[in-house]
N, C-alpha and C. Protein backbone atom coordinates (compact mmCIF):
# COMPACT_ATOMS: atom_id res chain seq x y z
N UNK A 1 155.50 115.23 60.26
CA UNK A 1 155.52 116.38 61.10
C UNK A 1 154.17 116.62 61.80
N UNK A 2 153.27 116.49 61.15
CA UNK A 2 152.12 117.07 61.89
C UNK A 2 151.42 115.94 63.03
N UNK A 3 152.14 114.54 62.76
CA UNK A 3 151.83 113.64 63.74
C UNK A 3 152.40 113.51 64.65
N UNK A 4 153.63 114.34 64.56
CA UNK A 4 154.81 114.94 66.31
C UNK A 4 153.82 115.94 67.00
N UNK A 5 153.36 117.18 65.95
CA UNK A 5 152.84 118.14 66.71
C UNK A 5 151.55 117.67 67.16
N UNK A 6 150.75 116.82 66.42
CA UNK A 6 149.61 116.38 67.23
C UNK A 6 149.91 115.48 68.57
N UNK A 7 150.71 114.80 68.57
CA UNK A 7 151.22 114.00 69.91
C UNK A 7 151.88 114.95 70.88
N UNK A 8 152.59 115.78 70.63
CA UNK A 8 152.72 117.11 71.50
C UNK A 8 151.91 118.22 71.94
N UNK A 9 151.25 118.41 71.35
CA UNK A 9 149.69 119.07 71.83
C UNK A 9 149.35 118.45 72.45
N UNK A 10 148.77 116.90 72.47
CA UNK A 10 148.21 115.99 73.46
C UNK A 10 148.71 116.22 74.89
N UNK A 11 150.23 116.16 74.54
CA UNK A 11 150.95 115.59 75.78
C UNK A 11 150.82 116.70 76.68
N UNK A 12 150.68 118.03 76.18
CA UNK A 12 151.17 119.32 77.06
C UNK A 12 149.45 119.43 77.29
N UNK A 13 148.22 118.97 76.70
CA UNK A 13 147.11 119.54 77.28
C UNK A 13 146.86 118.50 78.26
N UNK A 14 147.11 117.31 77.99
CA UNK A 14 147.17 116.51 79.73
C UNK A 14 147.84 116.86 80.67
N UNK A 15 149.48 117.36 79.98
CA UNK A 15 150.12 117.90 81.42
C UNK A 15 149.03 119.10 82.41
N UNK A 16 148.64 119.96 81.72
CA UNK A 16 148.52 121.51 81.81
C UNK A 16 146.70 121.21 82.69
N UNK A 17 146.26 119.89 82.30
CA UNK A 17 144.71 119.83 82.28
C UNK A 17 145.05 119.43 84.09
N UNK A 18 143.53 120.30 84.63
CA UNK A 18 143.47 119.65 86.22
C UNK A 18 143.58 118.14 86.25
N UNK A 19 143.86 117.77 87.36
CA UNK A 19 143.46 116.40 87.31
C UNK A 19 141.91 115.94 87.75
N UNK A 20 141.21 116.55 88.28
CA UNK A 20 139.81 116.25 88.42
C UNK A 20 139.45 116.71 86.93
N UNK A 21 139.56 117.11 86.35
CA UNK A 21 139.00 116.62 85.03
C UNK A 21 139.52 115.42 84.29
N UNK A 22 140.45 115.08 84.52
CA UNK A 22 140.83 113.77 83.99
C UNK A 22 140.84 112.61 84.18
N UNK A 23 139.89 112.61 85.95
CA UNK A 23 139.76 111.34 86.57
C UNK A 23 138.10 111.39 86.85
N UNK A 24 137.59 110.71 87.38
CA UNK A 24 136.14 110.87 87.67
C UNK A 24 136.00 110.56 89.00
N UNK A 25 135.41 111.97 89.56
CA UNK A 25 135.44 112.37 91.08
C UNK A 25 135.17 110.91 92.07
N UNK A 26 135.74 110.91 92.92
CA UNK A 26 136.08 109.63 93.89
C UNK A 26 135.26 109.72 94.96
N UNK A 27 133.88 108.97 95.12
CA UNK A 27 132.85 109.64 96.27
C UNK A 27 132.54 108.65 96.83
N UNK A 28 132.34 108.68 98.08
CA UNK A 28 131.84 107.69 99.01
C UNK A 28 130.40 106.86 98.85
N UNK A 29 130.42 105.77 98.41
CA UNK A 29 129.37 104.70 98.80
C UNK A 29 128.22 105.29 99.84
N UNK A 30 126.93 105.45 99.03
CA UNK A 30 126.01 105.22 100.03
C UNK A 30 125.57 104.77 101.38
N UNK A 31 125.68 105.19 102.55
CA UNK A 31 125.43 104.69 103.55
C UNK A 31 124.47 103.81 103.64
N UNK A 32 124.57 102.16 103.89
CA UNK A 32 123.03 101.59 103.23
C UNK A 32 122.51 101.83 105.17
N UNK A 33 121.43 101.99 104.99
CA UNK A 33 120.24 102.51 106.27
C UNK A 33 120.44 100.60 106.89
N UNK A 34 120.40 100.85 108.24
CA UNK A 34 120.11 99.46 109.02
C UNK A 34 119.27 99.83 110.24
N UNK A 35 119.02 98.76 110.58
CA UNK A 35 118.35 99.31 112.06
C UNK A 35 118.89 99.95 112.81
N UNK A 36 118.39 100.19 114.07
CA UNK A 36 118.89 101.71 115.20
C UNK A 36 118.21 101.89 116.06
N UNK A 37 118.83 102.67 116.94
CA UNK A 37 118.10 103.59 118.48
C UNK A 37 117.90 104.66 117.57
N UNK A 38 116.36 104.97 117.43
CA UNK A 38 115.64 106.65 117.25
C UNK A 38 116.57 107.57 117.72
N UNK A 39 116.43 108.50 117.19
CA UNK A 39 117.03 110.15 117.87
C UNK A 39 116.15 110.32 119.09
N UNK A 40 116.55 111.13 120.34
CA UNK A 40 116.22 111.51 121.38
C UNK A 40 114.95 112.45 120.64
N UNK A 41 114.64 112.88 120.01
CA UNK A 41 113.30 113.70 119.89
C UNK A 41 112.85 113.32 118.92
N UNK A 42 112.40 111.96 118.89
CA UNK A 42 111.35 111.34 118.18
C UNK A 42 109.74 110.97 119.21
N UNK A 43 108.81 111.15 119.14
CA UNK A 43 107.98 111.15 120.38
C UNK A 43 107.97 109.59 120.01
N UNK A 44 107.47 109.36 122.12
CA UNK A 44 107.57 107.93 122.28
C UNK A 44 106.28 107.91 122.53
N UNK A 45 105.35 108.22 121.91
CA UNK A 45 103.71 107.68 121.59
C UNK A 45 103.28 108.90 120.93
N UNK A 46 102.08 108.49 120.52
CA UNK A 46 101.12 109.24 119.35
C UNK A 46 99.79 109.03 118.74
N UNK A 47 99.54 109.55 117.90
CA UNK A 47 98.14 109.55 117.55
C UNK A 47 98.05 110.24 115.92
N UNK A 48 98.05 109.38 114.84
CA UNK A 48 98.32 109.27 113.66
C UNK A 48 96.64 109.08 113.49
N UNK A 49 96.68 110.87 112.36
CA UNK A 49 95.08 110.86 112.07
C UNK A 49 94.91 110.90 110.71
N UNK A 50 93.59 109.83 110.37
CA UNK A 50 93.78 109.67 108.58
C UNK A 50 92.60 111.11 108.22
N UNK A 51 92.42 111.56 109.13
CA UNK A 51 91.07 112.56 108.87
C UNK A 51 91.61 114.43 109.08
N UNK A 52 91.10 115.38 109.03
CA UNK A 52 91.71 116.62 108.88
C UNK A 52 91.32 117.04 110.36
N UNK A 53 90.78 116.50 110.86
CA UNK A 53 90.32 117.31 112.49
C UNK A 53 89.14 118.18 113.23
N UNK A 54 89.20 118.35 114.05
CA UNK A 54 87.94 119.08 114.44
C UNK A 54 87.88 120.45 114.07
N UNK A 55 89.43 121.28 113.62
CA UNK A 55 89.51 122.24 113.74
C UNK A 55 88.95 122.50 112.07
N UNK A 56 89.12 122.08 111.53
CA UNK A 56 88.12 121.68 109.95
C UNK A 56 86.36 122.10 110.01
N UNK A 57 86.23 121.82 110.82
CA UNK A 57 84.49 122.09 111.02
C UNK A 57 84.67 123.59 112.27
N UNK A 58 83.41 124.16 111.62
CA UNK A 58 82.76 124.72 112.60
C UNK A 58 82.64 124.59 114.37
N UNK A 59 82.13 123.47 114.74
CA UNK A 59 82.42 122.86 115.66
C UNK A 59 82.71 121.56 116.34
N UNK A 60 82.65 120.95 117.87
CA UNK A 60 83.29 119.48 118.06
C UNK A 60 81.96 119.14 117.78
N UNK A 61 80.58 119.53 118.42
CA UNK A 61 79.70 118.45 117.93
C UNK A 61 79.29 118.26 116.43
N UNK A 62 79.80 119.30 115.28
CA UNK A 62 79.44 118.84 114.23
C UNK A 62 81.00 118.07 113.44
N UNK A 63 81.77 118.09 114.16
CA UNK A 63 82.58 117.04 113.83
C UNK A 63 82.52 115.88 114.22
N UNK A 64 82.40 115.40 115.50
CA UNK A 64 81.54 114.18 116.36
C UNK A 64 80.70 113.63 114.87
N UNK A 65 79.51 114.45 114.78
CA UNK A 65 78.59 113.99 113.80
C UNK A 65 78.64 113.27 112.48
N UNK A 66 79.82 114.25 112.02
CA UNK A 66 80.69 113.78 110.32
C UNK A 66 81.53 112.44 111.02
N UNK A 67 82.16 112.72 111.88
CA UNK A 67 83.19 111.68 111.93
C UNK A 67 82.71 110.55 112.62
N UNK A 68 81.52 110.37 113.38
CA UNK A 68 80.69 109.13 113.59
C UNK A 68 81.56 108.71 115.30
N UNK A 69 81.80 107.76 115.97
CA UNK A 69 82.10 107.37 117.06
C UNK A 69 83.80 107.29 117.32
N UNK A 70 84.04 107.67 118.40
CA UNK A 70 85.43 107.58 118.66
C UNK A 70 85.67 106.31 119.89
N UNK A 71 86.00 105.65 119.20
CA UNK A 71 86.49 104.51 120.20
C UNK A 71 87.86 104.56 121.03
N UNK A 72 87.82 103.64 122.14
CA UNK A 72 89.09 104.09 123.13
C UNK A 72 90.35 103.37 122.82
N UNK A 73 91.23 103.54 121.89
CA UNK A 73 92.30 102.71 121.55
C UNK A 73 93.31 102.41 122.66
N UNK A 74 93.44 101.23 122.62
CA UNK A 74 94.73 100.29 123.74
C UNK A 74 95.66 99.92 123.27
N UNK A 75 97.12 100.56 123.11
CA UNK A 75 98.15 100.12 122.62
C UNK A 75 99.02 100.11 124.03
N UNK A 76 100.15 98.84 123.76
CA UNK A 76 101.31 98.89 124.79
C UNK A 76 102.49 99.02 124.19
N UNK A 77 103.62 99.28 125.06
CA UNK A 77 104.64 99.46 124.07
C UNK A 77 105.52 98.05 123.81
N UNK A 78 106.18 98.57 122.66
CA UNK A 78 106.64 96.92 122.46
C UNK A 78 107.82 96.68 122.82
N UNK A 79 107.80 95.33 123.08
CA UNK A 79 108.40 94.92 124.56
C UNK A 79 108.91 93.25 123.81
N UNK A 80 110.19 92.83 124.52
CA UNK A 80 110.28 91.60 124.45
C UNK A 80 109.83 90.73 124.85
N UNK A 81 109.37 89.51 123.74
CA UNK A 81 107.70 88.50 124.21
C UNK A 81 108.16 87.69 125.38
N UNK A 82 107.60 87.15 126.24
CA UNK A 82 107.79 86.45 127.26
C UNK A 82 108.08 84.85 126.63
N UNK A 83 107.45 84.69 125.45
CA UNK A 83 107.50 83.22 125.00
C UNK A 83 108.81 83.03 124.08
N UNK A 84 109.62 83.87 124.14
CA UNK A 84 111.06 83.07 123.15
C UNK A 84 111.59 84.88 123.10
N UNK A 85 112.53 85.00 122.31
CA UNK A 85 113.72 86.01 121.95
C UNK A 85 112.72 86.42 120.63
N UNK A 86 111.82 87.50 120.89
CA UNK A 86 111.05 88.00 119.62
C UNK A 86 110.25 89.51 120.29
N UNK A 87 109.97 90.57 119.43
CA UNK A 87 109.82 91.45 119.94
C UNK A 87 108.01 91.69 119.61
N UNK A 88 107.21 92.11 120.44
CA UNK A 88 105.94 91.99 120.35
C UNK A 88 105.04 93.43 121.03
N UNK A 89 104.09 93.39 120.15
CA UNK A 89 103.34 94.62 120.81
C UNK A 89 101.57 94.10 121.12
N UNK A 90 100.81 94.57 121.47
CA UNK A 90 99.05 94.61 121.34
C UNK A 90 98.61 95.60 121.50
N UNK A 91 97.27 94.74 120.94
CA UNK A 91 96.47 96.21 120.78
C UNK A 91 94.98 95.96 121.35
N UNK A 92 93.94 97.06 121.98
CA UNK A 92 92.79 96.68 122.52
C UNK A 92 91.65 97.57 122.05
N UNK A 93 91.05 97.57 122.77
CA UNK A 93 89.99 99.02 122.57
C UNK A 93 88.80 98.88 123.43
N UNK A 94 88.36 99.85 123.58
CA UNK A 94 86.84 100.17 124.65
C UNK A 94 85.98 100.88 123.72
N UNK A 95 84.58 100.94 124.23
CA UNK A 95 83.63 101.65 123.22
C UNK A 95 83.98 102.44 123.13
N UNK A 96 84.53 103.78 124.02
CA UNK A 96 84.17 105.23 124.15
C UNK A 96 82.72 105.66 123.59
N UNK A 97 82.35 106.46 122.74
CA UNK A 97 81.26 106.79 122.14
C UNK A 97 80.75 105.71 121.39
N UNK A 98 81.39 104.87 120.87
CA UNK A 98 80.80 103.68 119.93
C UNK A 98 79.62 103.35 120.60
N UNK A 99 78.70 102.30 119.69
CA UNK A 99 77.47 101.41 120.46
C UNK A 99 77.48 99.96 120.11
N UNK A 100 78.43 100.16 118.96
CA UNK A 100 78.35 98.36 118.54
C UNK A 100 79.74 97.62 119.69
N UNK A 101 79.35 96.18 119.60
CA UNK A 101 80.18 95.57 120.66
C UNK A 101 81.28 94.41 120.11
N UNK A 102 81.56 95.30 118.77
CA UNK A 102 83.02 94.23 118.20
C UNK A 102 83.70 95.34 117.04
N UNK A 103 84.64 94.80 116.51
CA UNK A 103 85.90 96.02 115.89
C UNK A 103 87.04 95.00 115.56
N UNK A 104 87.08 95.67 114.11
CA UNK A 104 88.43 94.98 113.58
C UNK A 104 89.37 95.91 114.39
N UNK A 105 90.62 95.09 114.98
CA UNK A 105 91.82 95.73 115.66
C UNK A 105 93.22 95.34 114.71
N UNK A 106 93.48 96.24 114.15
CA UNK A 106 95.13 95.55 114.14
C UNK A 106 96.08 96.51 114.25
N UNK A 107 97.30 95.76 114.74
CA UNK A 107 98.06 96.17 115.72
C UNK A 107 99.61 95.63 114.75
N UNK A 108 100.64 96.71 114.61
CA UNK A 108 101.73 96.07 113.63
C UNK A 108 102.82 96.72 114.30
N UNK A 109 104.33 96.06 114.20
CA UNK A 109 105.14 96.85 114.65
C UNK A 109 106.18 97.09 113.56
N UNK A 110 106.97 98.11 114.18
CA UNK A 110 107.43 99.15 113.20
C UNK A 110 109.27 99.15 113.45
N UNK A 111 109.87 98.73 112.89
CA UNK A 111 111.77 99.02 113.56
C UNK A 111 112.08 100.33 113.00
N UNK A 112 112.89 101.22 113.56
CA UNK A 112 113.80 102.15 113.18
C UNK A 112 115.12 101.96 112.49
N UNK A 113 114.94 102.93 111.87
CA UNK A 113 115.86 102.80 110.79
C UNK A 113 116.88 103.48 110.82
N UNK A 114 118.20 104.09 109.91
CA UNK A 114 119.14 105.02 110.38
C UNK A 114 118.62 105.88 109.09
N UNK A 115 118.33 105.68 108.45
CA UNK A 115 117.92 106.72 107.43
C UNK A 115 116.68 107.59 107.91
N UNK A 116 116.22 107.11 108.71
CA UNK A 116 114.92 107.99 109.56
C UNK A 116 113.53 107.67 109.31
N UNK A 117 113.53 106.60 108.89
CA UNK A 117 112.31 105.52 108.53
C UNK A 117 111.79 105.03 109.69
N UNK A 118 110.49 103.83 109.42
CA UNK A 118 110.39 102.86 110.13
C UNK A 118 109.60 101.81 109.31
N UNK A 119 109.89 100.88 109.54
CA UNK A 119 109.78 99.94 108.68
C UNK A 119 109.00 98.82 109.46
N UNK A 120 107.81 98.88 108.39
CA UNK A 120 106.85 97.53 109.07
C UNK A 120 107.60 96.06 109.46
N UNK A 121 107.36 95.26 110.38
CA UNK A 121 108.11 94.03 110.33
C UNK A 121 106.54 93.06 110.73
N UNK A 122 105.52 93.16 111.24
CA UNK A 122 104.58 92.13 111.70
C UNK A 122 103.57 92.83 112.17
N UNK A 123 102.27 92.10 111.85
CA UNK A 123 101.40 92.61 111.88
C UNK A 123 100.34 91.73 112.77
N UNK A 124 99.18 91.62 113.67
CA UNK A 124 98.14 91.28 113.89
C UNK A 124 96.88 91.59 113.77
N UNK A 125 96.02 91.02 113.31
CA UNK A 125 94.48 91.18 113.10
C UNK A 125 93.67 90.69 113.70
N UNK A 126 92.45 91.10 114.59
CA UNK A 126 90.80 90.35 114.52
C UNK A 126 89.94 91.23 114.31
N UNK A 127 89.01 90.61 113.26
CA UNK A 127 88.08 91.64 112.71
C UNK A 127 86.91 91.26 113.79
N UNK A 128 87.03 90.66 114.76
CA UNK A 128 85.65 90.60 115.32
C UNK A 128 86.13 90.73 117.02
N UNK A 129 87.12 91.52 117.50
CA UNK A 129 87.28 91.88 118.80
C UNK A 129 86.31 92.55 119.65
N UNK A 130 86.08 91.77 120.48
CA UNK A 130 85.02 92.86 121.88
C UNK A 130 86.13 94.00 122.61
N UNK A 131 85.34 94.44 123.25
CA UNK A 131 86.12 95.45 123.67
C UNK A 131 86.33 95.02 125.35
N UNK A 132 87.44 95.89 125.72
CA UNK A 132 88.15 95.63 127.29
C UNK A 132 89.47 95.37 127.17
N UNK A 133 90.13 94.39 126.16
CA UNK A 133 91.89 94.36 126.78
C UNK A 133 91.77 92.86 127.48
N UNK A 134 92.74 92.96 128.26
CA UNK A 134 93.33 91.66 129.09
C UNK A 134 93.95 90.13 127.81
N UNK A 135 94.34 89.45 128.33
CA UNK A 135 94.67 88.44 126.96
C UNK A 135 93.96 87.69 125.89
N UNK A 136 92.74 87.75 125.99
CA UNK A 136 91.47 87.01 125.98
C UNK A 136 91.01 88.35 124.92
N UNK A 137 91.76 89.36 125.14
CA UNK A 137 90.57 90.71 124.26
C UNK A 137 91.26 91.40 123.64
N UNK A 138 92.44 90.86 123.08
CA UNK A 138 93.70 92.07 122.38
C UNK A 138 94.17 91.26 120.98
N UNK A 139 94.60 91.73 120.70
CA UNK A 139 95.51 91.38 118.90
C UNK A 139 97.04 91.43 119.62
N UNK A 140 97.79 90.74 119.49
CA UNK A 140 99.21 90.32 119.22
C UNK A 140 100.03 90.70 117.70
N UNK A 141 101.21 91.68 117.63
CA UNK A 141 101.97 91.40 116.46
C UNK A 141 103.58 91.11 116.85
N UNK A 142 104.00 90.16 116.70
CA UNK A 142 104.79 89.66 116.95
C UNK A 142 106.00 88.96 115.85
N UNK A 143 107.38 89.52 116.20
CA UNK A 143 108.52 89.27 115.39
C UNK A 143 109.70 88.14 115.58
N UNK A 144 110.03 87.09 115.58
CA UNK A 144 111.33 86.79 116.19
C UNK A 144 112.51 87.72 116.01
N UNK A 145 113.49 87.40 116.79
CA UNK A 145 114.65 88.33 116.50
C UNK A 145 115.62 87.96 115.91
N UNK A 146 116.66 88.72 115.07
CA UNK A 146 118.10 87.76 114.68
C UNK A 146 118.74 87.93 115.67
N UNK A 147 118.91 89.03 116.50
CA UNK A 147 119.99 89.23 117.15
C UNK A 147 119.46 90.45 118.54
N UNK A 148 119.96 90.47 119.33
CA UNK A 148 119.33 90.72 120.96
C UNK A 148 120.45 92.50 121.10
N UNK A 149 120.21 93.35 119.76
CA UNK A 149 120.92 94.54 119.62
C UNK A 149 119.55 95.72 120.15
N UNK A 150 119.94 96.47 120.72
CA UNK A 150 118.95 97.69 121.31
C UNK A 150 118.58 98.40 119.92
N UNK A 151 117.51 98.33 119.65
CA UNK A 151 116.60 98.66 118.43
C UNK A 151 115.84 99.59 118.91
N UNK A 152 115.33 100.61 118.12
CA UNK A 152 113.74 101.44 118.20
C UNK A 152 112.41 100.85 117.72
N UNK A 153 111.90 100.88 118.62
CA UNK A 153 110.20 99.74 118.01
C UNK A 153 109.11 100.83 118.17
N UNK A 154 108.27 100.93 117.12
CA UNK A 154 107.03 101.56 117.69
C UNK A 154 105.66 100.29 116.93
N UNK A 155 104.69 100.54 118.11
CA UNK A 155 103.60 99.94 117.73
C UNK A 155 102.44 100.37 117.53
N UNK A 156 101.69 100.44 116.14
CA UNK A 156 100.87 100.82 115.74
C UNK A 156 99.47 100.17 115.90
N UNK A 157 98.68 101.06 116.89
CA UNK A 157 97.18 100.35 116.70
C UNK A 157 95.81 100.86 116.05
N UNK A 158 95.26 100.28 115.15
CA UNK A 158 94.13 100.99 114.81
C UNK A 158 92.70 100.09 114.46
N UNK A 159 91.54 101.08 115.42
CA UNK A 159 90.59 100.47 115.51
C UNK A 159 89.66 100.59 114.37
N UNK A 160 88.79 99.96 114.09
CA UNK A 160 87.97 99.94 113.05
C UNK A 160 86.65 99.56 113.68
N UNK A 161 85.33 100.21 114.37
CA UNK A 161 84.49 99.46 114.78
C UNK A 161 83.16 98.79 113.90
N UNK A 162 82.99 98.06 113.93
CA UNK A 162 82.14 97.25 112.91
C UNK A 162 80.84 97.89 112.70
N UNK A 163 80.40 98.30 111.50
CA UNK A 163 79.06 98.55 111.77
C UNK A 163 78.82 100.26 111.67
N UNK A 164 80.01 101.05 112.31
CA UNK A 164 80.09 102.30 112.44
C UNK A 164 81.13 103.28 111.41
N UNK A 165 80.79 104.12 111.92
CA UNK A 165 81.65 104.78 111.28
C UNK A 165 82.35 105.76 112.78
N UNK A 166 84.23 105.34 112.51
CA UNK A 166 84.51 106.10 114.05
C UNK A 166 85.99 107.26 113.01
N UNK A 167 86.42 107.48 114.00
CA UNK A 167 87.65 108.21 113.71
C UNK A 167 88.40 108.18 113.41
N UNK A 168 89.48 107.08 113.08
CA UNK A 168 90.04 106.82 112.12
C UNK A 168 91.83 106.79 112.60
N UNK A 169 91.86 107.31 113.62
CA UNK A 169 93.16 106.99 114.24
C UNK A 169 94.00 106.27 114.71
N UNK A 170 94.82 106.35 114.69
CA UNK A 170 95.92 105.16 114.69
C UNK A 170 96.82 105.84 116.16
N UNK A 171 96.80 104.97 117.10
CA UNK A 171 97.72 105.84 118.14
C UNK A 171 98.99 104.64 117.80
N UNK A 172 100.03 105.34 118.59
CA UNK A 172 101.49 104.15 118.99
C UNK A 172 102.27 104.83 119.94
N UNK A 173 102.63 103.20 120.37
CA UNK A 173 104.28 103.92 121.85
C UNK A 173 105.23 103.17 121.10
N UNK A 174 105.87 103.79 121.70
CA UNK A 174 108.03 103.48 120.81
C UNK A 174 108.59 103.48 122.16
N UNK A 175 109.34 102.17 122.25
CA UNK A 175 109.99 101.79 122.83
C UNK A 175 111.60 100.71 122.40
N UNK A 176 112.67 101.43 123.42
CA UNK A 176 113.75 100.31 122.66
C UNK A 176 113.83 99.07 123.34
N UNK A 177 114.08 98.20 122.61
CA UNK A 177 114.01 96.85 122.54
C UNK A 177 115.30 95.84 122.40
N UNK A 178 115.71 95.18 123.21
CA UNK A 178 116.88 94.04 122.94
C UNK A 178 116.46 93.22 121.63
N UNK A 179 116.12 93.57 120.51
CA UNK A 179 116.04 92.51 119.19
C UNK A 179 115.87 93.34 118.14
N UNK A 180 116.44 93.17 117.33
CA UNK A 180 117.20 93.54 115.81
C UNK A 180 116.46 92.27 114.75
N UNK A 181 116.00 93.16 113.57
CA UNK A 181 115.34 92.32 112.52
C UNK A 181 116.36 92.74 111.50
N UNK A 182 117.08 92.96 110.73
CA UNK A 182 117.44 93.34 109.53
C UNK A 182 116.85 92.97 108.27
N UNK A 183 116.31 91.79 107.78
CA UNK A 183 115.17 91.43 107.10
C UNK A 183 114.09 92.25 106.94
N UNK A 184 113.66 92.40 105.78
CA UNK A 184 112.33 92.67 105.48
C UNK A 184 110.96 92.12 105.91
């Protein structure tokens, strides 16, 4: 007898029980993030500062002073390379206030993401760049592509001048691009 009524209790508290308690809630898979076109109000250039600003000090010339020389950063936007199906940016610089006449430059580019990232893909370096630009005076970072899909690119440049101490900023332009990396 008491092994009817225990099998009947069972049966009527499953009937009687919700069914979301008796199943385990049914939820959608993670969206995994891939590349993408940026949102319309993402800015398409900038100026990424590792330092707190002028508005930190008292004034610009005693920030000038702490923060040592501001050099003229040259970034372009990145653009598909002329030499094969790969997406590429550079980077340059001028003295501005500096006095020494070379600077580590490097210059990296960045894909958009759908999760709202951006994700490094390539990078270029010279630690001993003069200043001016033209082909002869810039850093190259450069990606091949898998596939020729309208992507968001931004390119990051930041100067370092040798010898000094400058400001510390990183400018970039974002531009979309016919080439898709999905790779790391």
């Amino acid at each position: 007898m008491v092994r009817k009524y225990a099998l009947r209790s069972s049966l009527v508290v499953v009937l009687l029980a919700p069914v979301g308690l008796l199943m385990p809630p049914v939820t959608a898979a993670p969206e995994q993030a891939v590349p993408g076109i940026a949102p319309p109000d993402t800015r398409t250039s900038g100026v990424i500062r590792d330092w707190e600003g002028p508005e930190r000090y008292t004034s610009e010339e005693e920030a000038a002073q702490l923060l040592g020389c501001t050099p003229e950063t040259g970034v372009d936007n990145p653009h598909r390379s002329s030499t094969g199906v790969a997406v590429s940016g550079h980077g340059w610089w001028n003295k501005g206030t500096c006095s020494n006449s070379t600077a580590k430059v490097t210059a990296c580019l960045y894909e958009y993401y759908t999760d709202g990232t951006w994700r490094r893909k390539a990078c270029g370096s010279n630690g001993n760049l003069k200043p001016g630009g033209g082909s002869s005076a810039r850093v190259t970072a450069r990606r091949d592509c898998e596939t020729t899909q309208m992507t968001s690119w931004r390119n990051h440049v930041d100067v370092d001048v040798n010898g000094e101490i400058d400001s510390g900023e990183v400018r970039y332009r974002q531009a979309d691009v016919a080439c898709r990396i999905s790779a790391d």
